[in-house]
PDB file of N, CA and C in Angstrom:
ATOM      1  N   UNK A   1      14.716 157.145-341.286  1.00  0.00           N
ATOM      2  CA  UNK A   1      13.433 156.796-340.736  1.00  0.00           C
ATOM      3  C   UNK A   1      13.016 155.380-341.104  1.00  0.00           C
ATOM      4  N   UNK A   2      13.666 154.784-342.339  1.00  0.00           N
ATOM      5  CA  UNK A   2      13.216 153.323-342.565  1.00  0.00           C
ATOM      6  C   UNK A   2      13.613 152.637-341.630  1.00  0.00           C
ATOM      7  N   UNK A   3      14.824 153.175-340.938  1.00  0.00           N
ATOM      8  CA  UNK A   3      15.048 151.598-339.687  1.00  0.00           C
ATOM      9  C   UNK A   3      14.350 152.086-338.713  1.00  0.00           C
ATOM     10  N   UNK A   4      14.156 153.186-338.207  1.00  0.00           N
ATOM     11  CA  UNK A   4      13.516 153.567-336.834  1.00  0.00           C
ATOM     12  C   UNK A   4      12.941 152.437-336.592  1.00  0.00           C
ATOM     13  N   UNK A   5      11.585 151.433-336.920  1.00  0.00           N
ATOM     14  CA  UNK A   5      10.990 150.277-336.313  1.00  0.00           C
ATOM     15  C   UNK A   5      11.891 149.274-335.949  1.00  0.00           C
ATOM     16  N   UNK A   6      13.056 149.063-336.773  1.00  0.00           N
ATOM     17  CA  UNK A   6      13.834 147.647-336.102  1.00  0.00           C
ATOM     18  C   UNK A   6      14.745 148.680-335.052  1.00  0.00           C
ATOM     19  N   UNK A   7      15.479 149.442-334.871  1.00  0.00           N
ATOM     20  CA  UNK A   7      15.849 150.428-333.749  1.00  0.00           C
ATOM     21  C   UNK A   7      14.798 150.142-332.393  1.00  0.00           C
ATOM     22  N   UNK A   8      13.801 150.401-332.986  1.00  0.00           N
ATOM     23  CA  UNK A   8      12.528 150.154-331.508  1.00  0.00           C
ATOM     24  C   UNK A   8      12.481 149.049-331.279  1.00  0.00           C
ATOM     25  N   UNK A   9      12.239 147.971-332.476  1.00  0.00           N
ATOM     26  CA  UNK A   9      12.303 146.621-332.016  1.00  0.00           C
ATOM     27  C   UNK A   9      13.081 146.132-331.151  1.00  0.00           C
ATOM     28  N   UNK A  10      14.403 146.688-331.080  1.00  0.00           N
ATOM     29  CA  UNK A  10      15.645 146.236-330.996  1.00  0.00           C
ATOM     30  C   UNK A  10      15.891 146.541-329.666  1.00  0.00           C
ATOM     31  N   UNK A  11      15.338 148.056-329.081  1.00  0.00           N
ATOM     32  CA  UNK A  11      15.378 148.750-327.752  1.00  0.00           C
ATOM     33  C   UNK A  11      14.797 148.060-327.050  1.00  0.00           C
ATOM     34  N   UNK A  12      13.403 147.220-327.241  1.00  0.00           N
ATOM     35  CA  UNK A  12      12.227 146.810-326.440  1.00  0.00           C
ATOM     36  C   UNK A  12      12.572 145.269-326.127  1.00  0.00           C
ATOM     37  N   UNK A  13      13.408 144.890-327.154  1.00  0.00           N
ATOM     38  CA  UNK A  13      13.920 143.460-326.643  1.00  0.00           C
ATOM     39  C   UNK A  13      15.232 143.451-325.686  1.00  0.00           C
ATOM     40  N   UNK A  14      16.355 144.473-325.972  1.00  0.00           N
ATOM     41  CA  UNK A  14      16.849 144.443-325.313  1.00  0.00           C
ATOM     42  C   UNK A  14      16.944 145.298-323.874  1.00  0.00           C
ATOM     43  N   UNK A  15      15.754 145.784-324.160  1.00  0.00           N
ATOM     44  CA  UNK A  15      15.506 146.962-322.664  1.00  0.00           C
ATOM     45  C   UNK A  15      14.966 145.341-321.695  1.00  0.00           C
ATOM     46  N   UNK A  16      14.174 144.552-322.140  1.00  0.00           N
ATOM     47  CA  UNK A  16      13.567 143.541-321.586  1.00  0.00           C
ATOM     48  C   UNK A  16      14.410 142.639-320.813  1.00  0.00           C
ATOM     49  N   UNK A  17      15.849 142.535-320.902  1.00  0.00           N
ATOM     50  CA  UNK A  17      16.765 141.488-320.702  1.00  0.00           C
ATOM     51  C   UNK A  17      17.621 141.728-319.605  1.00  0.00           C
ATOM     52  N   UNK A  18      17.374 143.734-319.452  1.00  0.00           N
ATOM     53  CA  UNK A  18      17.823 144.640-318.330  1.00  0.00           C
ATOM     54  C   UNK A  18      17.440 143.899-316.932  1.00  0.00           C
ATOM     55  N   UNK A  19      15.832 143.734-316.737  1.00  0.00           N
ATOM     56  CA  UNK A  19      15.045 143.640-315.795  1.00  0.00           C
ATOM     57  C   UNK A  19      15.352 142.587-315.219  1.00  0.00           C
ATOM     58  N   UNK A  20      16.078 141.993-314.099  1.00  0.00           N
ATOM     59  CA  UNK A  20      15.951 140.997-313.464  1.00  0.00           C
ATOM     60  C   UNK A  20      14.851 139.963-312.472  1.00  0.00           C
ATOM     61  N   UNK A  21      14.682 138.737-313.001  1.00  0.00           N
ATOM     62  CA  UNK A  21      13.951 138.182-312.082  1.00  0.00           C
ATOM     63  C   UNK A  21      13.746 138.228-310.761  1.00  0.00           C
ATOM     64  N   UNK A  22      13.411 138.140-309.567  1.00  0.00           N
ATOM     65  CA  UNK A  22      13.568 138.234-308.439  1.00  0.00           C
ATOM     66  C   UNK A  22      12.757 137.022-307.766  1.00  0.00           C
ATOM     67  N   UNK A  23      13.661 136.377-307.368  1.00  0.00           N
ATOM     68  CA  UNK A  23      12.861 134.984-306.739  1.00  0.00           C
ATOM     69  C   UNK A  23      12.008 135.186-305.457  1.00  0.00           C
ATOM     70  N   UNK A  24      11.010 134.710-305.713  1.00  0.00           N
ATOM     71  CA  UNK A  24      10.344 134.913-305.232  1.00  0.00           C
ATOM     72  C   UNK A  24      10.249 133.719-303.776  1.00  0.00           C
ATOM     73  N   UNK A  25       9.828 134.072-302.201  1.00  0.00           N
ATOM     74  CA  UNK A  25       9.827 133.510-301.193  1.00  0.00           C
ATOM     75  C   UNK A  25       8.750 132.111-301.850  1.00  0.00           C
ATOM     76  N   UNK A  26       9.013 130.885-300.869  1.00  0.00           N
ATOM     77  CA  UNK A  26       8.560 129.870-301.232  1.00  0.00           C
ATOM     78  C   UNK A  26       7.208 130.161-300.442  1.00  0.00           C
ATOM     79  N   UNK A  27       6.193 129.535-300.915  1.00  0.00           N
ATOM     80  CA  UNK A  27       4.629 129.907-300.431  1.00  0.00           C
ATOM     81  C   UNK A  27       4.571 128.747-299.389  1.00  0.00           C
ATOM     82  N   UNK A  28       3.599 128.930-298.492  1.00  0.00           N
ATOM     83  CA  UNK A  28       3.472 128.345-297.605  1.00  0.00           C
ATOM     84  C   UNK A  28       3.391 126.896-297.765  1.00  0.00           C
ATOM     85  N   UNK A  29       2.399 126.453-298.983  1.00  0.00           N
ATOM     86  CA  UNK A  29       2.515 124.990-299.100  1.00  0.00           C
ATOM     87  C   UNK A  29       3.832 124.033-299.692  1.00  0.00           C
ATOM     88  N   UNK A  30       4.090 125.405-300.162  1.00  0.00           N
ATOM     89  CA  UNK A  30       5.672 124.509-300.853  1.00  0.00           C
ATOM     90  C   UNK A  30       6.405 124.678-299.738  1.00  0.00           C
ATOM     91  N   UNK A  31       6.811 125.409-298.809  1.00  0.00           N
ATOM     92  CA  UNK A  31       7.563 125.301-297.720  1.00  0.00           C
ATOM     93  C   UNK A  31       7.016 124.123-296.475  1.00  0.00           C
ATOM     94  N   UNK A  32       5.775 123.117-296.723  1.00  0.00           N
ATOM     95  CA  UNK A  32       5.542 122.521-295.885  1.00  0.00           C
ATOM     96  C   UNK A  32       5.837 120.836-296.129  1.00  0.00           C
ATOM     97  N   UNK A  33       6.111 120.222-294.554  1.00  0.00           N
ATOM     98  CA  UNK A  33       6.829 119.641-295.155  1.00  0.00           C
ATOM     99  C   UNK A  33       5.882 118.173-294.055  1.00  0.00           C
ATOM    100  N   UNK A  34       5.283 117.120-294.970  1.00  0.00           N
ATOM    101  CA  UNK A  34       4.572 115.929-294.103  1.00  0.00           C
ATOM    102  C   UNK A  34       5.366 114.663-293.755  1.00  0.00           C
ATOM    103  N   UNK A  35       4.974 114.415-292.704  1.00  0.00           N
ATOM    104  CA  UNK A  35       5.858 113.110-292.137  1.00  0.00           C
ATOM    105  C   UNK A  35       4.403 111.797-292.359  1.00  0.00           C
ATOM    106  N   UNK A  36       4.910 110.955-292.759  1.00  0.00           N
ATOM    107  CA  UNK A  36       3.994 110.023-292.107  1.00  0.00           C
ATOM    108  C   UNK A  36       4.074 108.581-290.947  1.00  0.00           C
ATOM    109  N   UNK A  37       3.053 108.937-290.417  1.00  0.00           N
ATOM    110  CA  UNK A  37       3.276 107.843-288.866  1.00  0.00           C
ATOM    111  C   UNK A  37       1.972 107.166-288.727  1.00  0.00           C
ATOM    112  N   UNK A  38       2.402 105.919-287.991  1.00  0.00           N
ATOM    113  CA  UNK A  38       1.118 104.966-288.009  1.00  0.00           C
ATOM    114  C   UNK A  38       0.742 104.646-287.049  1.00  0.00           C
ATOM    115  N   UNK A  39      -0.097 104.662-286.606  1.00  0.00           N
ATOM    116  CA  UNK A  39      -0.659 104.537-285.267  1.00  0.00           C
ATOM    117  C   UNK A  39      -2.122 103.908-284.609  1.00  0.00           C
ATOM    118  N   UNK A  40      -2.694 104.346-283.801  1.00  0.00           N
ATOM    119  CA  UNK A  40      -3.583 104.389-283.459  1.00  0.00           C
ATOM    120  C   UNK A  40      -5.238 105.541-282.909  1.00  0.00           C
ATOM    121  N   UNK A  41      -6.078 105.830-283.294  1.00  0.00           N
ATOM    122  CA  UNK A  41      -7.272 106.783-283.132  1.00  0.00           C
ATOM    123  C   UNK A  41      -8.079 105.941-283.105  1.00  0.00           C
ATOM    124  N   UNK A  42      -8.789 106.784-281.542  1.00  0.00           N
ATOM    125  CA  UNK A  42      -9.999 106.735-281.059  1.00  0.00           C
ATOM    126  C   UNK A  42     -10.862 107.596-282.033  1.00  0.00           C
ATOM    127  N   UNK A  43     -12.003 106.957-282.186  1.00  0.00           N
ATOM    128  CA  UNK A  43     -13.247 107.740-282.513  1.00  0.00           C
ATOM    129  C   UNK A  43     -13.968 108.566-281.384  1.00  0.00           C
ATOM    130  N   UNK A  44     -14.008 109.609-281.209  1.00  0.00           N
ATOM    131  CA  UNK A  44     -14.148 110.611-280.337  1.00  0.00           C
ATOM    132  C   UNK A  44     -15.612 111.176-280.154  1.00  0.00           C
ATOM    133  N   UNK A  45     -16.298 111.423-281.297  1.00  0.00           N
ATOM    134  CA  UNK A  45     -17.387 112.437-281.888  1.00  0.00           C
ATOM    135  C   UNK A  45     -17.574 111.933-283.067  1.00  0.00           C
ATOM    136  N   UNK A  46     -18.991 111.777-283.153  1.00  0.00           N
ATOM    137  CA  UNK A  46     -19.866 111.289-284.906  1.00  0.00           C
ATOM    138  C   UNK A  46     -20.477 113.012-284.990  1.00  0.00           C
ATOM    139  N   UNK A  47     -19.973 113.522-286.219  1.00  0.00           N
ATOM    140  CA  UNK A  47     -20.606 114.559-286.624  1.00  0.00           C
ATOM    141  C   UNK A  47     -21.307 114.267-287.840  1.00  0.00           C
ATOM    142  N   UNK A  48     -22.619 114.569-288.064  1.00  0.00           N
ATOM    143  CA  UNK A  48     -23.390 113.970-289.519  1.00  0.00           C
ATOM    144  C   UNK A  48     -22.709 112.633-290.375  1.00  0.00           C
ATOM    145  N   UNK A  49     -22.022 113.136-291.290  1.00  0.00           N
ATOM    146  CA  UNK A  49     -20.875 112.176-291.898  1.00  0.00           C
ATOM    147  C   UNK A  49     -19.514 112.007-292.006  1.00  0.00           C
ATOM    148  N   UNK A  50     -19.697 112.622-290.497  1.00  0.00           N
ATOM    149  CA  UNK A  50     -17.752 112.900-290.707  1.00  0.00           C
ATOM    150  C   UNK A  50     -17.379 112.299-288.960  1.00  0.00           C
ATOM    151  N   UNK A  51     -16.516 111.969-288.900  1.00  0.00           N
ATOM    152  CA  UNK A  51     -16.323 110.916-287.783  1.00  0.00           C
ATOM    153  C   UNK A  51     -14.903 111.873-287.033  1.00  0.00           C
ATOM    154  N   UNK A  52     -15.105 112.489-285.963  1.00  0.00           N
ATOM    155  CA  UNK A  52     -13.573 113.040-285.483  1.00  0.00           C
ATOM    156  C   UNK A  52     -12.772 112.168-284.758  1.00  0.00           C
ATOM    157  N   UNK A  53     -11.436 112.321-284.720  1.00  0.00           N
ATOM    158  CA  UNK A  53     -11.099 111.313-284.130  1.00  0.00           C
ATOM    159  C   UNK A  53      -9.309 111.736-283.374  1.00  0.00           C
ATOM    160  N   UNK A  54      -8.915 110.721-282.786  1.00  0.00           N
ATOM    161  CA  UNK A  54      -7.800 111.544-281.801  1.00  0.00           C
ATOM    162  C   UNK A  54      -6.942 110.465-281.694  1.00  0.00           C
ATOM    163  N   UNK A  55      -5.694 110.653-282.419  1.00  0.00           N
ATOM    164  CA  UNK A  55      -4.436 109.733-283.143  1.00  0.00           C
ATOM    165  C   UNK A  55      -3.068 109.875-281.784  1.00  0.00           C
ATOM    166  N   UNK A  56      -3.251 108.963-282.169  1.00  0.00           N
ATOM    167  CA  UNK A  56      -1.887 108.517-280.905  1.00  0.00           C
ATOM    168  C   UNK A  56      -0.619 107.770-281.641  1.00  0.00           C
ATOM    169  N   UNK A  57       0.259 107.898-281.548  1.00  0.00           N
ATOM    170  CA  UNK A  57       1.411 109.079-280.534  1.00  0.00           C
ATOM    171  C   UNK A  57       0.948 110.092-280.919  1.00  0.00           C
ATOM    172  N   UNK A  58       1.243 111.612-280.332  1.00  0.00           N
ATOM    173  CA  UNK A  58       1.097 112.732-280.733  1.00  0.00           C
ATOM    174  C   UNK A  58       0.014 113.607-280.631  1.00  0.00           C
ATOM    175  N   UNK A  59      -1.483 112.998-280.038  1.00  0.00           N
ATOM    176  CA  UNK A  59      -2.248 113.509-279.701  1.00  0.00           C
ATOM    177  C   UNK A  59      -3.035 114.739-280.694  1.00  0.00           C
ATOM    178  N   UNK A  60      -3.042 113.791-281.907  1.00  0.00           N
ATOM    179  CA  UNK A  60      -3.360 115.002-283.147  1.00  0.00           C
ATOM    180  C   UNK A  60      -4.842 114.254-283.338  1.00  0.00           C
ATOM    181  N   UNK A  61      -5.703 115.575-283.575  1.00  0.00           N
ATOM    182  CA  UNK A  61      -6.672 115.369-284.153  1.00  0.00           C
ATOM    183  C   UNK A  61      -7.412 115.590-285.260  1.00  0.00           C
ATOM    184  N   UNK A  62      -7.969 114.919-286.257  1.00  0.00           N
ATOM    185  CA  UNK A  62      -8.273 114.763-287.368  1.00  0.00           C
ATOM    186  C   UNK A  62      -9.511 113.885-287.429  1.00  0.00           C
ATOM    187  N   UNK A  63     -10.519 114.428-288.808  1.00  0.00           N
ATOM    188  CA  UNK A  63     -11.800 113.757-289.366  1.00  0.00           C
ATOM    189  C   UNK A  63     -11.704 113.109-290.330  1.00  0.00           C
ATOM    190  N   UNK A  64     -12.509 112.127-290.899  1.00  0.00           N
ATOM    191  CA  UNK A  64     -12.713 111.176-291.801  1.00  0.00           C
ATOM    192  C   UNK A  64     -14.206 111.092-292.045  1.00  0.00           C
ATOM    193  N   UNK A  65     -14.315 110.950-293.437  1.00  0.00           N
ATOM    194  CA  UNK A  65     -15.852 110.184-293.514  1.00  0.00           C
ATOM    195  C   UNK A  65     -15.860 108.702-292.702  1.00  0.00           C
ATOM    196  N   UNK A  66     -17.195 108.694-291.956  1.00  0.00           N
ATOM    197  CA  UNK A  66     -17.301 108.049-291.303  1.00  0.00           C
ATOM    198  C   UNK A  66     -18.374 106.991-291.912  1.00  0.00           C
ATOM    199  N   UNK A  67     -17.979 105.532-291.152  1.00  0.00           N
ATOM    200  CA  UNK A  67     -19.207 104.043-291.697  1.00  0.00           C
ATOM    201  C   UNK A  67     -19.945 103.840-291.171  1.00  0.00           C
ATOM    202  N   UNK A  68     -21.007 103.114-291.658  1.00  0.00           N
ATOM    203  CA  UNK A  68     -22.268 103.350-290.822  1.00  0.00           C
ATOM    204  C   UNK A  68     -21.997 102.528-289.345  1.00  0.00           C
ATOM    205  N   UNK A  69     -21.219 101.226-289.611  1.00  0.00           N
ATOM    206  CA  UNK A  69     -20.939 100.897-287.956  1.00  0.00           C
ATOM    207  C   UNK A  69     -20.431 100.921-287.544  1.00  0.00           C
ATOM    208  N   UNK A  70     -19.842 102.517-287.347  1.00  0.00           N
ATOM    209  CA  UNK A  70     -18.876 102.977-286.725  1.00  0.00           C
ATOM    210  C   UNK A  70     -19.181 103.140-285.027  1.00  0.00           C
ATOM    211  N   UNK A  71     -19.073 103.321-283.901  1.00  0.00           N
ATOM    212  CA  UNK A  71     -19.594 104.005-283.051  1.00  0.00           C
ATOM    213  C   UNK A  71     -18.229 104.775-282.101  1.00  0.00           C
ATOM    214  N   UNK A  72     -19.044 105.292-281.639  1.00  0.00           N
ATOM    215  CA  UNK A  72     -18.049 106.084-280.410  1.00  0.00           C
ATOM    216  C   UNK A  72     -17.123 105.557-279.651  1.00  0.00           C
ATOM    217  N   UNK A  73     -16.214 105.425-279.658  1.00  0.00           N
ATOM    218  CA  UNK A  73     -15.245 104.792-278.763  1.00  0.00           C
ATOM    219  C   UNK A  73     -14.090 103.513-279.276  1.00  0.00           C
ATOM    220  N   UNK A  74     -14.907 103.764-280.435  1.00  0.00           N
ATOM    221  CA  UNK A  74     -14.219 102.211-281.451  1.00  0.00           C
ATOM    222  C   UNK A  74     -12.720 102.588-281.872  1.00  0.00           C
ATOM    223  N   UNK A  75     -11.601 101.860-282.110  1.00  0.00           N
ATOM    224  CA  UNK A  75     -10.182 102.426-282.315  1.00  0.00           C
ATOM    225  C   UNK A  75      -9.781 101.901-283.820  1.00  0.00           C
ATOM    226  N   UNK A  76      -8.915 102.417-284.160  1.00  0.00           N
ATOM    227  CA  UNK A  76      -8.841 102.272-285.428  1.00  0.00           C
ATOM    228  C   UNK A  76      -7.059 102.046-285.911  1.00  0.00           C
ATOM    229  N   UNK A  77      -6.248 101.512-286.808  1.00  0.00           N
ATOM    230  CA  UNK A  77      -5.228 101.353-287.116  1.00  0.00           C
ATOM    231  C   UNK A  77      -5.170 102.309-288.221  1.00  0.00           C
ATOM    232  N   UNK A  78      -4.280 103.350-287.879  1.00  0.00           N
ATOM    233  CA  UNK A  78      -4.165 104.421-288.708  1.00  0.00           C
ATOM    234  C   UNK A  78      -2.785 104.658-289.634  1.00  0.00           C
ATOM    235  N   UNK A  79      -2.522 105.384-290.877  1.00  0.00           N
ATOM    236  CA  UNK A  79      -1.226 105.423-291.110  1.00  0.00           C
ATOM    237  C   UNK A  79      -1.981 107.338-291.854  1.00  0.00           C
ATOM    238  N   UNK A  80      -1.420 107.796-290.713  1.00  0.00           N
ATOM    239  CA  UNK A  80      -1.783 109.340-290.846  1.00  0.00           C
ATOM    240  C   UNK A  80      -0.569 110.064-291.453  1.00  0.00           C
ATOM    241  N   UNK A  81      -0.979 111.147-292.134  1.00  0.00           N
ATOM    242  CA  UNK A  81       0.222 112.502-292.607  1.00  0.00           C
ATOM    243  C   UNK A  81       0.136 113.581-291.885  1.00  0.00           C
ATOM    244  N   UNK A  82       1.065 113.880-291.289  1.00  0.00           N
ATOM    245  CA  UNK A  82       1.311 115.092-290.225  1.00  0.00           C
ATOM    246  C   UNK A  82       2.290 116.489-290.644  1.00  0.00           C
ATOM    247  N   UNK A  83       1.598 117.583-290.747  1.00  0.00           N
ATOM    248  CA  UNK A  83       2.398 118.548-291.450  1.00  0.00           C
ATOM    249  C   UNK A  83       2.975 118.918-290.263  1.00  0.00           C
ATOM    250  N   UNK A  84       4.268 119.584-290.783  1.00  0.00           N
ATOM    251  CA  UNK A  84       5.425 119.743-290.213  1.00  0.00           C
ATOM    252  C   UNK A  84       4.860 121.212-289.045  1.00  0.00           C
ATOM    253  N   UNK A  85       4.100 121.909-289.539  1.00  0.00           N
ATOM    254  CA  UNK A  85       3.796 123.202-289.149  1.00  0.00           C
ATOM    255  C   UNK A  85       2.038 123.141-289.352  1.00  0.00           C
ATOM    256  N   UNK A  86       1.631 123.448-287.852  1.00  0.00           N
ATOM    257  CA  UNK A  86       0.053 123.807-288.516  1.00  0.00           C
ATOM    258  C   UNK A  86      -0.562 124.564-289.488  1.00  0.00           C
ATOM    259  N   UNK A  87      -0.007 125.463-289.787  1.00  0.00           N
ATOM    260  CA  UNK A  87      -0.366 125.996-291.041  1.00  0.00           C
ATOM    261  C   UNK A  87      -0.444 125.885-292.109  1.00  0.00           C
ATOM    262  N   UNK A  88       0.090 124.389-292.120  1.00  0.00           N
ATOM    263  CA  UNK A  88       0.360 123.685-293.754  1.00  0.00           C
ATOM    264  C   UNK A  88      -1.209 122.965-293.855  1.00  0.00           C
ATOM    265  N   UNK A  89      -1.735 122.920-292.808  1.00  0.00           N
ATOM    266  CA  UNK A  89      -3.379 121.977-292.956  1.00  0.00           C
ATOM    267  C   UNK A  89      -3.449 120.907-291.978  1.00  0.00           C
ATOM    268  N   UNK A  90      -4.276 120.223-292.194  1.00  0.00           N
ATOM    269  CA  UNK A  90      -5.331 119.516-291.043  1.00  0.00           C
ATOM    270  C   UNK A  90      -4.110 117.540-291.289  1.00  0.00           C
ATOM    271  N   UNK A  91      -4.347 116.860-290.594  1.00  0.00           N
ATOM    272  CA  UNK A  91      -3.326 115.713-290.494  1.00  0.00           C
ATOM    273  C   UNK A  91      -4.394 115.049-291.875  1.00  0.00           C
ATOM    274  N   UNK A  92      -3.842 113.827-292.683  1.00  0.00           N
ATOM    275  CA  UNK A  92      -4.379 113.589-294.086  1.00  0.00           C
ATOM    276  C   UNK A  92      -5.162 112.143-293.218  1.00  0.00           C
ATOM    277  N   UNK A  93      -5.448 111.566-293.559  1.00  0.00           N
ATOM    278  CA  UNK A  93      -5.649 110.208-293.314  1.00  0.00           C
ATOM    279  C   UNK A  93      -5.085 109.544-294.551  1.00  0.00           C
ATOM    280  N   UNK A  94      -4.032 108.219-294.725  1.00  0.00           N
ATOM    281  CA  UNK A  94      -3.961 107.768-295.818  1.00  0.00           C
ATOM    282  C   UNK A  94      -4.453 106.322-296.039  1.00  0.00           C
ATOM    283  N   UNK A  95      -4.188 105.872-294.690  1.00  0.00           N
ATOM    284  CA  UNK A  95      -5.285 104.189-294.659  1.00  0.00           C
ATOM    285  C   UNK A  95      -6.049 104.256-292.904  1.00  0.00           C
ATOM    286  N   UNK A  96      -7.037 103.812-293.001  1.00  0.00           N
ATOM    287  CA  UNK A  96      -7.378 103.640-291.749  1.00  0.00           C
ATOM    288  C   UNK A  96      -8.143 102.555-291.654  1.00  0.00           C
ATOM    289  N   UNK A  97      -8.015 101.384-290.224  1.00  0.00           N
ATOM    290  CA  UNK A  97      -8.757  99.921-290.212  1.00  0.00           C
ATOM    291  C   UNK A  97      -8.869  99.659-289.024  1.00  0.00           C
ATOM    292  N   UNK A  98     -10.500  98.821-288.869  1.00  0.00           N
ATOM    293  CA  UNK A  98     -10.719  98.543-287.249  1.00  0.00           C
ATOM    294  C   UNK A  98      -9.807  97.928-287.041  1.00  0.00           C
ATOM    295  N   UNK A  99      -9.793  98.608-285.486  1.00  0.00           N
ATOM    296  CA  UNK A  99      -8.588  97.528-284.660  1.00  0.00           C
ATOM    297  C   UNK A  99      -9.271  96.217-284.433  1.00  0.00           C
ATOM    298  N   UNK A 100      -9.006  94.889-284.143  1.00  0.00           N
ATOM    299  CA  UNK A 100      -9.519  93.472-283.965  1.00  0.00           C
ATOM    300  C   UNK A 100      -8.716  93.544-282.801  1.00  0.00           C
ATOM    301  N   UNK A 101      -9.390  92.323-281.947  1.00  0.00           N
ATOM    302  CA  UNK A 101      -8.491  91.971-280.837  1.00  0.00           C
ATOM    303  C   UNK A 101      -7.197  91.389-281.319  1.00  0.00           C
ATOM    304  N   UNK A 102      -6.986  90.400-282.185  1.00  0.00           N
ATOM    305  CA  UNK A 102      -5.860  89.695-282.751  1.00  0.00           C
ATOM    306  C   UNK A 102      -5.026  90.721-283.109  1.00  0.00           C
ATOM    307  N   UNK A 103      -4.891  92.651-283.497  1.00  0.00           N
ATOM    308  CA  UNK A 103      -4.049  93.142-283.270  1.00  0.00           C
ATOM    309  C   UNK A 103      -3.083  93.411-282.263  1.00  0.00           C
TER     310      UNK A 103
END
């Protein structure tokens, strides 16, 4: 009966080593995958403080906080992130700048 506890000890560590991991499926955000492309968006819609807007090539649409002299129709030089799958989320904005005529 004096060893019985290291006997148990001994069962519970090595009963533990039985159990195999099982990998688990990759979750949606780790399975997603962003491109980035640079382009051009129209300002479309002023919503309170958020400015929607509609990115070309590709015809994706995406919001930004918006400036105060911003207005409707104004275009913008964009370098957007586009998930591979809609379900990964909304396109990122990573720089965005008025277009000038000299572009």
């Amino acid at each position: 009966m004096r060893h019985a506890p290291l006997i148990m000890a001994t069962a519970l560590i090595g009963g533990c080593s039985i159990f195999q991991s099982q990998e688990l499926p990759l979750s949606e955000e780790q399975d997603c995958k962003w491109a980035q492309t640079r382009g051009v968006a129209e300002l479309v819609r002023l919503e309170d403080n958020k400015a929607l807007m509609n990115f070309f090539p590709g015809e994706h649409h995406f919001q930004t906080p918006k400036e105060n002299d911003w207005e409707k129709g104004d275009e913008f030089k964009v370098l957007l992130e586009i998930p591979s799958r809609t379900e990964c989320g909304q396109p990122r904005v990573q720089e965005i700048h008025p277009l000038t005529v000299t572009d």
